[in-house]
C-alpha atoms as a PDB file:
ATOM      1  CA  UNK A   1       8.871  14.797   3.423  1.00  0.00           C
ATOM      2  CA  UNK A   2       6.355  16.065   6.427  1.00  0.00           C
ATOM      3  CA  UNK A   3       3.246  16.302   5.871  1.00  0.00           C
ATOM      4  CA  UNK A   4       3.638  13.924   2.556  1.00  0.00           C
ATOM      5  CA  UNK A   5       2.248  10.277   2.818  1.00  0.00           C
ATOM      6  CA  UNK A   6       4.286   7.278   1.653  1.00  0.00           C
ATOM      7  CA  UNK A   7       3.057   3.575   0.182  1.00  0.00           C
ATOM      8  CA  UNK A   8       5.677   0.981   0.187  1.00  0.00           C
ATOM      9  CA  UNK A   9       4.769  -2.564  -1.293  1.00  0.00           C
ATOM     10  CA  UNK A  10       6.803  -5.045   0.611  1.00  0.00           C
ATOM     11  CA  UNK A  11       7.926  -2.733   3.381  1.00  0.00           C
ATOM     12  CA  UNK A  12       8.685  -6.177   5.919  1.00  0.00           C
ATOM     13  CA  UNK A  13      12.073  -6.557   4.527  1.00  0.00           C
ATOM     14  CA  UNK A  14      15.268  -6.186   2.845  1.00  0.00           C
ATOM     15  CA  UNK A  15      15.171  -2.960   0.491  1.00  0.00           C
ATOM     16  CA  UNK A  16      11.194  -2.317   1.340  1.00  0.00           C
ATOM     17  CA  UNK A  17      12.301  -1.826   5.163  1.00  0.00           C
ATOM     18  CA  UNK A  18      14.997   0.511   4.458  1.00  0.00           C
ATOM     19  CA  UNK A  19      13.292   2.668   2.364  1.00  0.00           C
ATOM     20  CA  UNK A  20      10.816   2.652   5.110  1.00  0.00           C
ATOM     21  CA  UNK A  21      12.920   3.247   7.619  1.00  0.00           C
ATOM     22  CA  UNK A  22      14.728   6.124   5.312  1.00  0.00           C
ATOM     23  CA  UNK A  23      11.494   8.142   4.550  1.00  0.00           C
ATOM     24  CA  UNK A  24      10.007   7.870   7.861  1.00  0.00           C
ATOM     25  CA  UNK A  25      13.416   9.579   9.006  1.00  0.00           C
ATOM     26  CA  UNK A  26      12.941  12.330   6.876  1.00  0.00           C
ATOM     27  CA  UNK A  27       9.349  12.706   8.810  1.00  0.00           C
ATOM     28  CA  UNK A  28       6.872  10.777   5.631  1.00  0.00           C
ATOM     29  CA  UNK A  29       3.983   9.156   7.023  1.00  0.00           C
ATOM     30  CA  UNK A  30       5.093   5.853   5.623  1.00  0.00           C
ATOM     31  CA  UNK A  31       1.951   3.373   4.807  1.00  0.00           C
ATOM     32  CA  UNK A  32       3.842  -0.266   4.783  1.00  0.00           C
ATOM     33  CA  UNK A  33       1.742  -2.724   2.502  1.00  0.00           C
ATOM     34  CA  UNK A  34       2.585  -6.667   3.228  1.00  0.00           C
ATOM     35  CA  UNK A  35       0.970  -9.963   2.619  1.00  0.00           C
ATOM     36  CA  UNK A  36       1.862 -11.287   6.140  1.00  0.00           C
ATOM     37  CA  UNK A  37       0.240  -9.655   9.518  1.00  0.00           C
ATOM     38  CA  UNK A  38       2.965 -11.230  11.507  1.00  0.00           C
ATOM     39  CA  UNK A  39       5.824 -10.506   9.501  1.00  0.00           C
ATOM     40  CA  UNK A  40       4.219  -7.151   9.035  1.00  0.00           C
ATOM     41  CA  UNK A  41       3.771  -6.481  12.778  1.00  0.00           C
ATOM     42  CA  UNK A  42       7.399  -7.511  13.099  1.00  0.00           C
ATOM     43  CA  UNK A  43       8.955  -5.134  10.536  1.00  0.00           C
ATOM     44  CA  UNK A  44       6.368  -2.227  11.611  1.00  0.00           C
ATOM     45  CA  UNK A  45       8.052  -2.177  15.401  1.00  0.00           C
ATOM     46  CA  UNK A  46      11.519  -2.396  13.728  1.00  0.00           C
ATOM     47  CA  UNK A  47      10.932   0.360  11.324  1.00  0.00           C
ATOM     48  CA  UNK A  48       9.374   2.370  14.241  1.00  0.00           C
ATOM     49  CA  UNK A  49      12.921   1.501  16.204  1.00  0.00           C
ATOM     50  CA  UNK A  50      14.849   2.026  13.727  1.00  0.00           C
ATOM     51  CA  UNK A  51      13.862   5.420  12.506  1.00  0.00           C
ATOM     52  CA  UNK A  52      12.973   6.815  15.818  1.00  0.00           C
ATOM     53  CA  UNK A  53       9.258   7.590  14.244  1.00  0.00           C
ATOM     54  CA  UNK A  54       5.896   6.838  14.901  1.00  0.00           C
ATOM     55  CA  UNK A  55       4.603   8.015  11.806  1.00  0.00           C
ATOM     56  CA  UNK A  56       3.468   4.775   9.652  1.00  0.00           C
ATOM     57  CA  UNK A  57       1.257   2.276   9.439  1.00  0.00           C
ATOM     58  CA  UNK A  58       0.612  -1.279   8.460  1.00  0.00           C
ATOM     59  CA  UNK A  59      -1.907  -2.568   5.909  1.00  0.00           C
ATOM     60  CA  UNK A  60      -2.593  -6.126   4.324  1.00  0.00           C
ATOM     61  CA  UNK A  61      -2.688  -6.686   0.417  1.00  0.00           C
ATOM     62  CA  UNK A  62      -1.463 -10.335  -1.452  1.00  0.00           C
ATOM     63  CA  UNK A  63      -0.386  -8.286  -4.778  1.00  0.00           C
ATOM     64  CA  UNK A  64      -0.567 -12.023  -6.181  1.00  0.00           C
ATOM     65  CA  UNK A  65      -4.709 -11.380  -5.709  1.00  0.00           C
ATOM     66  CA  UNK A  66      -6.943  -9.151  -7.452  1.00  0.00           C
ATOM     67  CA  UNK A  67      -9.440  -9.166  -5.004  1.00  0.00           C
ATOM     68  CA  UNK A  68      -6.952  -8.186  -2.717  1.00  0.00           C
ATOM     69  CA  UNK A  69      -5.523  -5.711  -4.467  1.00  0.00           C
ATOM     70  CA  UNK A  70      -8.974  -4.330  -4.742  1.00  0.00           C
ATOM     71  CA  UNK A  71     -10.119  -4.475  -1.510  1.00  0.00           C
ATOM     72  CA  UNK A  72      -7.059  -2.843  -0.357  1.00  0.00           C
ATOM     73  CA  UNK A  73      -7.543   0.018  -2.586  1.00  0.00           C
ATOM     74  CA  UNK A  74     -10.695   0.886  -1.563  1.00  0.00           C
ATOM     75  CA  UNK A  75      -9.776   0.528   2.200  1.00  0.00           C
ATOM     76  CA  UNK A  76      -6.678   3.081   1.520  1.00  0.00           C
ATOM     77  CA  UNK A  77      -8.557   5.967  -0.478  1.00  0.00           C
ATOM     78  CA  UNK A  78     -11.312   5.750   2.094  1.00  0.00           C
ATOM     79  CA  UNK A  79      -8.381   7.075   4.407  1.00  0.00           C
ATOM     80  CA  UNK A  80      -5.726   8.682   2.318  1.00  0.00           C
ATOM     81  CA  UNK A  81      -7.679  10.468  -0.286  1.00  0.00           C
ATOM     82  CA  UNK A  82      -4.120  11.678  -1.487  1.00  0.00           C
ATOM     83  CA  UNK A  83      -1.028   9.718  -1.789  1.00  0.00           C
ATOM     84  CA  UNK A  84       2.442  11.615  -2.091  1.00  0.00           C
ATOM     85  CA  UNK A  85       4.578   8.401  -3.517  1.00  0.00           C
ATOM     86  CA  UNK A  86       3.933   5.063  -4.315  1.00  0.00           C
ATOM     87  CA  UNK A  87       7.342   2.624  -3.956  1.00  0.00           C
ATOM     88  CA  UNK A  88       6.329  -0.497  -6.136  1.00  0.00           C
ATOM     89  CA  UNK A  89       8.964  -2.519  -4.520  1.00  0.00           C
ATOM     90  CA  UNK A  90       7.629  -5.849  -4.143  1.00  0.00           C
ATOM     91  CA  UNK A  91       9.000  -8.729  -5.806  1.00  0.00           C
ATOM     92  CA  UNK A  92       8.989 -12.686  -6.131  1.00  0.00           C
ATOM     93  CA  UNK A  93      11.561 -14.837  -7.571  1.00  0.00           C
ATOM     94  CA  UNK A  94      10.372 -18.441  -7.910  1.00  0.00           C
ATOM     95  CA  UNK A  95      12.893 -21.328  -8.991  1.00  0.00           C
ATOM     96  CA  UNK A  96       9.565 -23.275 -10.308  1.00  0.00           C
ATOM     97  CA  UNK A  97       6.806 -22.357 -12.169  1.00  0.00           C
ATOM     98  CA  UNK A  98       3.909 -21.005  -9.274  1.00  0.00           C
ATOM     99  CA  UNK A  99       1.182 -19.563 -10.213  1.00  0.00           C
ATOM    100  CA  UNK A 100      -0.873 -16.438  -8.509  1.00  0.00           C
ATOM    101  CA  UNK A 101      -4.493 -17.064  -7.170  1.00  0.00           C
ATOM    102  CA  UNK A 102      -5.920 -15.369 -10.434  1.00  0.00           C
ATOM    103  CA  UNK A 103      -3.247 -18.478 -12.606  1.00  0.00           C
ATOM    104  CA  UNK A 104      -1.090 -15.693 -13.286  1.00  0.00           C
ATOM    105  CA  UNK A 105       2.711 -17.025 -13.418  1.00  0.00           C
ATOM    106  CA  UNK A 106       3.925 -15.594 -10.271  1.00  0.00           C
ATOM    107  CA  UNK A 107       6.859 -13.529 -11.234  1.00  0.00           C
ATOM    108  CA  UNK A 108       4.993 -11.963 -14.150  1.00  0.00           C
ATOM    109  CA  UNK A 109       1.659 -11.886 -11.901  1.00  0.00           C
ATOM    110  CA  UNK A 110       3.068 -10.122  -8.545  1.00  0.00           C
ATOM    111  CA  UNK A 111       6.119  -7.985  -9.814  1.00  0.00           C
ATOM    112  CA  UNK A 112       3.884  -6.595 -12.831  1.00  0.00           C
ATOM    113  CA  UNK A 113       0.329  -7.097 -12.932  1.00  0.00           C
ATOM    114  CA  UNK A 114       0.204  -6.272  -9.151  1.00  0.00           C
ATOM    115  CA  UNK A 115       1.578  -3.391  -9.352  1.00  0.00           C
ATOM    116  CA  UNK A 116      -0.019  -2.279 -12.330  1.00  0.00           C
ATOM    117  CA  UNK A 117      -3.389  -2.765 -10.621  1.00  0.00           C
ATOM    118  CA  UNK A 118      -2.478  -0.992  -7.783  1.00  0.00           C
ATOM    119  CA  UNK A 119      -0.889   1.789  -8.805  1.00  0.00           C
ATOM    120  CA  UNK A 120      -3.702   2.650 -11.708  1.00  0.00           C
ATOM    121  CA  UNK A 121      -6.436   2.013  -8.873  1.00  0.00           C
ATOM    122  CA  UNK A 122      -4.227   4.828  -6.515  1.00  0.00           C
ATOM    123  CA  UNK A 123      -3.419   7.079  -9.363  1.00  0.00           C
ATOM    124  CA  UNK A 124      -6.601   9.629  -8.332  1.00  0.00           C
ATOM    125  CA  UNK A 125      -5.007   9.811  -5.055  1.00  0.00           C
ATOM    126  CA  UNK A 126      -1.561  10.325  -6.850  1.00  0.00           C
ATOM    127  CA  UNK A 127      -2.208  13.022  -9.382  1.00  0.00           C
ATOM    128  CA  UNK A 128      -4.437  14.684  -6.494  1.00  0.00           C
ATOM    129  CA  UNK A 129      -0.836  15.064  -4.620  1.00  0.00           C
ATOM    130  CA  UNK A 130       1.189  18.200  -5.506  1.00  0.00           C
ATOM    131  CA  UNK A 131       3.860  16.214  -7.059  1.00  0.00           C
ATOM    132  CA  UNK A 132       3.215  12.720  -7.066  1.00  0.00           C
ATOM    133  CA  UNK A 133       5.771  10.218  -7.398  1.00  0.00           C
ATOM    134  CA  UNK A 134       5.347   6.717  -8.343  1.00  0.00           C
ATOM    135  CA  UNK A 135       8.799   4.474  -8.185  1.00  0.00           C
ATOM    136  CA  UNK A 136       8.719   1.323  -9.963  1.00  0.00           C
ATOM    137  CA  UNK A 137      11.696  -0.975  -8.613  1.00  0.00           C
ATOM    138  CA  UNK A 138      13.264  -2.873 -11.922  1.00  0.00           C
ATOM    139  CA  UNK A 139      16.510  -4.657 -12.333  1.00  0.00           C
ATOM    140  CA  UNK A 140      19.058  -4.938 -14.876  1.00  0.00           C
ATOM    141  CA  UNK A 141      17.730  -8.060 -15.498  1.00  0.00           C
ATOM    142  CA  UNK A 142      15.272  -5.929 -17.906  1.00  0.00           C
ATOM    143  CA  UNK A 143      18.243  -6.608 -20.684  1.00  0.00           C
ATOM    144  CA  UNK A 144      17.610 -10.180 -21.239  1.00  0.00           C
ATOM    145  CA  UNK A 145      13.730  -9.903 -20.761  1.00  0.00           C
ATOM    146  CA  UNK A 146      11.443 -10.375 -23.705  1.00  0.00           C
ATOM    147  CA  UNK A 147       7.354 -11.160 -23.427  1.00  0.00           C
ATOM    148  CA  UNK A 148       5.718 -13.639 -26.097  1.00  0.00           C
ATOM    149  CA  UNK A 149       1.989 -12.676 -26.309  1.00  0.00           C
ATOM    150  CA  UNK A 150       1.069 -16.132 -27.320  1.00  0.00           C
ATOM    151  CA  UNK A 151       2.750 -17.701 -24.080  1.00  0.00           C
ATOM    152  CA  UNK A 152       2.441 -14.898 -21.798  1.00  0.00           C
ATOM    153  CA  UNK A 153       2.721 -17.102 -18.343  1.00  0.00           C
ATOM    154  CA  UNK A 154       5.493 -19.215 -20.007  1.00  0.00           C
ATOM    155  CA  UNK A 155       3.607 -22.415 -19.994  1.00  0.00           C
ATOM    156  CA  UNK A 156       6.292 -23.369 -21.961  1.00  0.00           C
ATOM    157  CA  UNK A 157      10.021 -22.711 -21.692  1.00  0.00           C
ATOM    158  CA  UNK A 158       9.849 -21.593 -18.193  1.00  0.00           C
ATOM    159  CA  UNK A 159      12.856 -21.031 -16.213  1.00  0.00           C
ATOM    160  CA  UNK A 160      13.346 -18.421 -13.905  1.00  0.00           C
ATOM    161  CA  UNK A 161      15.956 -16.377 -15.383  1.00  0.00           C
ATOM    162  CA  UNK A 162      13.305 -15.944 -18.362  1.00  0.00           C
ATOM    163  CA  UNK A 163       9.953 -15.157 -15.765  1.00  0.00           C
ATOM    164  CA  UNK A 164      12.304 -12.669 -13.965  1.00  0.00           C
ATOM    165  CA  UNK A 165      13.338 -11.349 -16.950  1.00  0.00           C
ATOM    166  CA  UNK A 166      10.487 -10.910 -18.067  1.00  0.00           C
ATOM    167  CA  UNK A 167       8.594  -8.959 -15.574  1.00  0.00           C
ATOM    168  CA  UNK A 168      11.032  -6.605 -15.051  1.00  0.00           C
ATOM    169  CA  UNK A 169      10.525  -5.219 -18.643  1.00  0.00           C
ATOM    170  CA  UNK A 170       7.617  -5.776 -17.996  1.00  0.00           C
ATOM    171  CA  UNK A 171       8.292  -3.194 -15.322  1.00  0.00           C
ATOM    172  CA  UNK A 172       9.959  -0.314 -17.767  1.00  0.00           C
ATOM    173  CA  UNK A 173       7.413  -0.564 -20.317  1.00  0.00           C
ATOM    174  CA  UNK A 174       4.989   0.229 -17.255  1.00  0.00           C
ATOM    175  CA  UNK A 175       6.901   2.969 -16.345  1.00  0.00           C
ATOM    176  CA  UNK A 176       7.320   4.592 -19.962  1.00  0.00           C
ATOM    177  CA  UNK A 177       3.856   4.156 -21.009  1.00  0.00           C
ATOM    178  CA  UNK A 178       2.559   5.518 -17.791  1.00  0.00           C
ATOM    179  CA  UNK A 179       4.617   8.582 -18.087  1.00  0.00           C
ATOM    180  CA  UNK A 180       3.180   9.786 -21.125  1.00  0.00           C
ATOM    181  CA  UNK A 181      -0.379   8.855 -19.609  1.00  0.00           C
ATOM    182  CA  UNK A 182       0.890  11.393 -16.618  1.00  0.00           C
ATOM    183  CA  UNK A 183       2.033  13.898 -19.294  1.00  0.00           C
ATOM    184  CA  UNK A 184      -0.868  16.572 -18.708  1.00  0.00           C
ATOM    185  CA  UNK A 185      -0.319  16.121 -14.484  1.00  0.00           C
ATOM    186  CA  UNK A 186       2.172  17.363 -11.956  1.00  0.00           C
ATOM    187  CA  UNK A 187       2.681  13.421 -11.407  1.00  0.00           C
ATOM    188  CA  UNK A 188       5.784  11.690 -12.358  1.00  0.00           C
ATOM    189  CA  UNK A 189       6.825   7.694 -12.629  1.00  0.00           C
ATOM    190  CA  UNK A 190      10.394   6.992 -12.894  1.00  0.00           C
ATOM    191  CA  UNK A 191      11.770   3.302 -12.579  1.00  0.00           C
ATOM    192  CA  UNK A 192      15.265   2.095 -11.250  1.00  0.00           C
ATOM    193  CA  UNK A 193      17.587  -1.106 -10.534  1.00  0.00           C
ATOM    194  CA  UNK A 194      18.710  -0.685  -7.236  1.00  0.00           C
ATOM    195  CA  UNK A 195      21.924  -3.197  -7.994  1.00  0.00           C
ATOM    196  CA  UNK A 196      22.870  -6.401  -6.238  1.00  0.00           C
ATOM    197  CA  UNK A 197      20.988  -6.051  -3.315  1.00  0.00           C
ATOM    198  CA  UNK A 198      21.356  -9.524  -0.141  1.00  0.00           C
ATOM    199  CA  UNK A 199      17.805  -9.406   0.129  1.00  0.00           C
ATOM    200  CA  UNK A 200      15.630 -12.812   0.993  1.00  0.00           C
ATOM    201  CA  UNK A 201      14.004 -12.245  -2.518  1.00  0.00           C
ATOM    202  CA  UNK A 202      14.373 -16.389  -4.380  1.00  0.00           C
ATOM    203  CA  UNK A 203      15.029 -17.823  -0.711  1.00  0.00           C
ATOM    204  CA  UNK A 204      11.617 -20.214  -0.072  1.00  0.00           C
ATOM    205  CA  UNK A 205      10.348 -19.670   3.484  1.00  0.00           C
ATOM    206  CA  UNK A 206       8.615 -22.874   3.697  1.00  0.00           C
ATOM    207  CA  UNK A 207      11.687 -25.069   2.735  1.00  0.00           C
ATOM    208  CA  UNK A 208      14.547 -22.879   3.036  1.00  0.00           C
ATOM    209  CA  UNK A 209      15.842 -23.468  -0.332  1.00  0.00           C
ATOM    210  CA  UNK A 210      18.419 -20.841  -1.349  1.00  0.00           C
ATOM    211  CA  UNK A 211      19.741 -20.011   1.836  1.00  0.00           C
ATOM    212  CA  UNK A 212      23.077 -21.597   1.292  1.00  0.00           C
ATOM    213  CA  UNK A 213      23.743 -19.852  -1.654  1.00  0.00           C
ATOM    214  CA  UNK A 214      22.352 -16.560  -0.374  1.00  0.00           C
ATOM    215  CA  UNK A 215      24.462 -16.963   2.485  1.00  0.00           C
ATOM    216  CA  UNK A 216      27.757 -17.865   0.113  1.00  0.00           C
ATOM    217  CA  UNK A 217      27.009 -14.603  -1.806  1.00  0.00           C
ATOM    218  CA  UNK A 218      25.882 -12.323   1.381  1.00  0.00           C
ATOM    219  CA  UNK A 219      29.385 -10.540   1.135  1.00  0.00           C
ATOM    220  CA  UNK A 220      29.518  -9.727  -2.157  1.00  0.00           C
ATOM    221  CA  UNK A 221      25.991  -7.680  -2.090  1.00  0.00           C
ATOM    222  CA  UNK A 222      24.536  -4.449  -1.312  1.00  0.00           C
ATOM    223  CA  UNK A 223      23.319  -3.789   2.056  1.00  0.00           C
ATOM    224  CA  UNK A 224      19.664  -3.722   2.029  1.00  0.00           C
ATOM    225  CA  UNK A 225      20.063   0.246   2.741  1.00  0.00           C
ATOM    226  CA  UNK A 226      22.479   0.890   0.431  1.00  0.00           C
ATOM    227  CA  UNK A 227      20.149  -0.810  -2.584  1.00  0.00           C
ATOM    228  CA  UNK A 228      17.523   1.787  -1.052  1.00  0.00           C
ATOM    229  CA  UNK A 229      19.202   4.783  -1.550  1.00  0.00           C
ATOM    230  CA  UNK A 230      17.876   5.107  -6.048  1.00  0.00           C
ATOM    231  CA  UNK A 231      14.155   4.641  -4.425  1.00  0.00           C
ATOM    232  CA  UNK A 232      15.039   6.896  -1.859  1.00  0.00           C
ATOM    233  CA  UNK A 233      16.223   9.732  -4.037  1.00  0.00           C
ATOM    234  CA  UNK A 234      13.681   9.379  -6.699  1.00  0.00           C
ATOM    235  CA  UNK A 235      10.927   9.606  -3.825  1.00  0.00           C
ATOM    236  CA  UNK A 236      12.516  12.797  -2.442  1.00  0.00           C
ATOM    237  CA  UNK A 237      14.729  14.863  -4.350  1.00  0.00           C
ATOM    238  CA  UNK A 238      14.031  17.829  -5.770  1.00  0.00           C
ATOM    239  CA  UNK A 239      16.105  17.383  -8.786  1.00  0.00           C
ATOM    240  CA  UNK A 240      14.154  14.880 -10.368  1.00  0.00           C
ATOM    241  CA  UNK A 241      10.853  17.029  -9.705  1.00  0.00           C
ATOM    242  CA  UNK A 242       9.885  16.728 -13.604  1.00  0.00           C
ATOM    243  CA  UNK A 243      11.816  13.700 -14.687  1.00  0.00           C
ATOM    244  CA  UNK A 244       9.115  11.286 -15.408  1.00  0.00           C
ATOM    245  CA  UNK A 245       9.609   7.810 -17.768  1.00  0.00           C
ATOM    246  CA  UNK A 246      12.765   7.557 -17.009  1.00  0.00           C
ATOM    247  CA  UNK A 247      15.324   4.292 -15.895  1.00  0.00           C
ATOM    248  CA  UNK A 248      17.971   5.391 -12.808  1.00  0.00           C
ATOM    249  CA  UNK A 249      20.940   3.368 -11.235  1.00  0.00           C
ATOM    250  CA  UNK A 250      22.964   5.059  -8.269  1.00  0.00           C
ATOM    251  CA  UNK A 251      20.365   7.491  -8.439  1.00  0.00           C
ATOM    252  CA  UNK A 252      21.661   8.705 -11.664  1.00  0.00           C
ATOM    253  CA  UNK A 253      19.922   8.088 -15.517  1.00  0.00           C
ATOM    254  CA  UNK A 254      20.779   5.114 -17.120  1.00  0.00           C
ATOM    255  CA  UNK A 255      20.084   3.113 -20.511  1.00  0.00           C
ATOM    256  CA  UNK A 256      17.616   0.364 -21.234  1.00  0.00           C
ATOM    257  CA  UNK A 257      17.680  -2.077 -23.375  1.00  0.00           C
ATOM    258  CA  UNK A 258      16.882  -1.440 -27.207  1.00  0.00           C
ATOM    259  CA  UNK A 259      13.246  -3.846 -26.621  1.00  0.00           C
ATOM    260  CA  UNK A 260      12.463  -1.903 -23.675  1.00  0.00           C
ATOM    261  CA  UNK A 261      12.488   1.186 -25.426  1.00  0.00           C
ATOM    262  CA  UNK A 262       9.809   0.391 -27.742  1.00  0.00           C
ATOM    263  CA  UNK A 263       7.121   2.326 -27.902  1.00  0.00           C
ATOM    264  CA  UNK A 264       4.818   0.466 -29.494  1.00  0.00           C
ATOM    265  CA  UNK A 265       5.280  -2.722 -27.480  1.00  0.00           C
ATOM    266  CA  UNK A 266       4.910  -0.630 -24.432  1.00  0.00           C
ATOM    267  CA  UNK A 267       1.362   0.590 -25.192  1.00  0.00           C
ATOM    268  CA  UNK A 268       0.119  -3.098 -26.626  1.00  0.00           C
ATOM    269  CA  UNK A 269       1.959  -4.508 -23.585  1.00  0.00           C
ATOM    270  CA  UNK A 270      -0.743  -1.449 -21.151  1.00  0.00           C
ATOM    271  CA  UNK A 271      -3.384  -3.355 -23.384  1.00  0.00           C
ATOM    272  CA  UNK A 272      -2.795  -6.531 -22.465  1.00  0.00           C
ATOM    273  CA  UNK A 273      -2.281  -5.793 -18.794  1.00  0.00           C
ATOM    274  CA  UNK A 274      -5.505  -3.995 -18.701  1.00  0.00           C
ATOM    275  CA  UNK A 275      -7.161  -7.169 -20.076  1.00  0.00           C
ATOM    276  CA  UNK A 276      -5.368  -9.485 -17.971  1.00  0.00           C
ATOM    277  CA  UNK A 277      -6.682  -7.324 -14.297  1.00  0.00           C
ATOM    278  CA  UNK A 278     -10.242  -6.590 -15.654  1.00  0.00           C
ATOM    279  CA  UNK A 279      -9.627  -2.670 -15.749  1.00  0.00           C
ATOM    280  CA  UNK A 280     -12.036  -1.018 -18.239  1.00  0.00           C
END
């Protein structure tokens, strides 16, 4: 990984640190992308500590803002004109309906359309690399996910199994539809469930709500690292050089579900999204 230049979307904790931490050992200049200066700063001197490298960076993007996202963007390209891999990693879990700053529903608004900005505003900079890699960061929770274009931000019928759900199909169809936009390029986009991971993701920082039960479940999980190691592999190994479209779990190929594999939902579903961010 020397020489090659690493984004992370929400490097300052859990499974975004470790990956940090992971590629930075393997000498990546890692780029770690977080809402929060402070929490950044934190997690940029731990990562640095950690991995025994100097070699990263913090920058600021809200991925539940298209402004943001856009401003961003234009403030990373005007300094990394080429971008090795992109690790779409953030994620939200909300227990009640939120809403982004654009009235996206939040899980739907940050874990997709986010990421789908981002990545299609970096994807000069990612076809520019030798072999770029973009790694999308799913779930198995892709199974039960299904997306109703007449209630798209689940004014009705929200609950957060279904909103989770939901963007993380959201997620594969991404992933799919990109590859065979990539098709012509050395680039490749692959996307993965990293497995039970104790992460913070669904615990509210303002209230605290969901600590109890993440701390009930704590032993039971993946280590943060250990959840890392899929995003890890797809960033860096050389066996999955021209795998692109595909779904991974313990960094080996693994089925979707039968309504993730569609086709033709994935390309209206690139339609939609496109609508919904104001790409042309």
């Amino acid at each position: 990984m020397h020489n090659q230049t690493v984004l992370i979307t929400g490097a300052n904790s859990g499974m975004g640190l470790a990956t940090t931490v992971a590629l930075a050992q393997q000498g990546a200049h890692v780029i770690m992308l977080c809402r929060s200066k402070h929490r950044g700063e934190l997690a940029l001197a731990e990562a640095k500590k950690q991995s025994g490298s100097e070699r990263m960076e913090l920058m600021l993007c809200d991925l539940g803002s298209l402004a943001s996202i856009r401003a961003f963007a234009e403030a990373f390209l005007a300094k990394h004109p080429v971008l090795d891999v992109l690790i779409n990693n953030a994620g939200v879990v909300t227990v009640k309906r939120q809403t982004t700053s654009d009235g996206f529903e939040a899980m739907t608004g940050v874990n997709h359309l986010g990421h789908f900005l981002l990545t299609n505003l970096l994807l000069e900079a990612i076809v520019r690399a030798p072999q770029g890699r973009i790694v999308n960061v799913s779930s198995g929770a892709h199974k039960i996910g299904r997306f109703d274009f007449d209630n798209p931000y689940l004014m009705r019928g929200f609950t957060v199994w279904r909103g989770y759900a939901q963007s993380k199909i959201a997620n594969i169809w991404f992933t799919r539809e990109l590859a065979q936009r990539l098709a012509d390029t050395t680039a490749t986009v692959n996307a993965l469930h990293p497995g039970a991971v104790g992460t913070n993701l669904g615990v509210n920082r303002d209230t605290g709500f969901g600590k109890a039960v993440y701390r009930l479940l704590r032993p039971f999980f993946l280590t943060p690292a250990q959840g890392a190691e899929t995003a890890v592999y797809l960033a860096t190994s050389p066996d999955v050089r021209t795998v692109s479209g595909e779904y991974f779990y313990r960094s080996k190929t693994a089925p979707v579900s039968a309504r993730a594999q569609d086709g033709e939902m994935a390309r209206r579903f690139w339609a939609w999204s496109e609508g919904e961010v104001g790409m042309k």
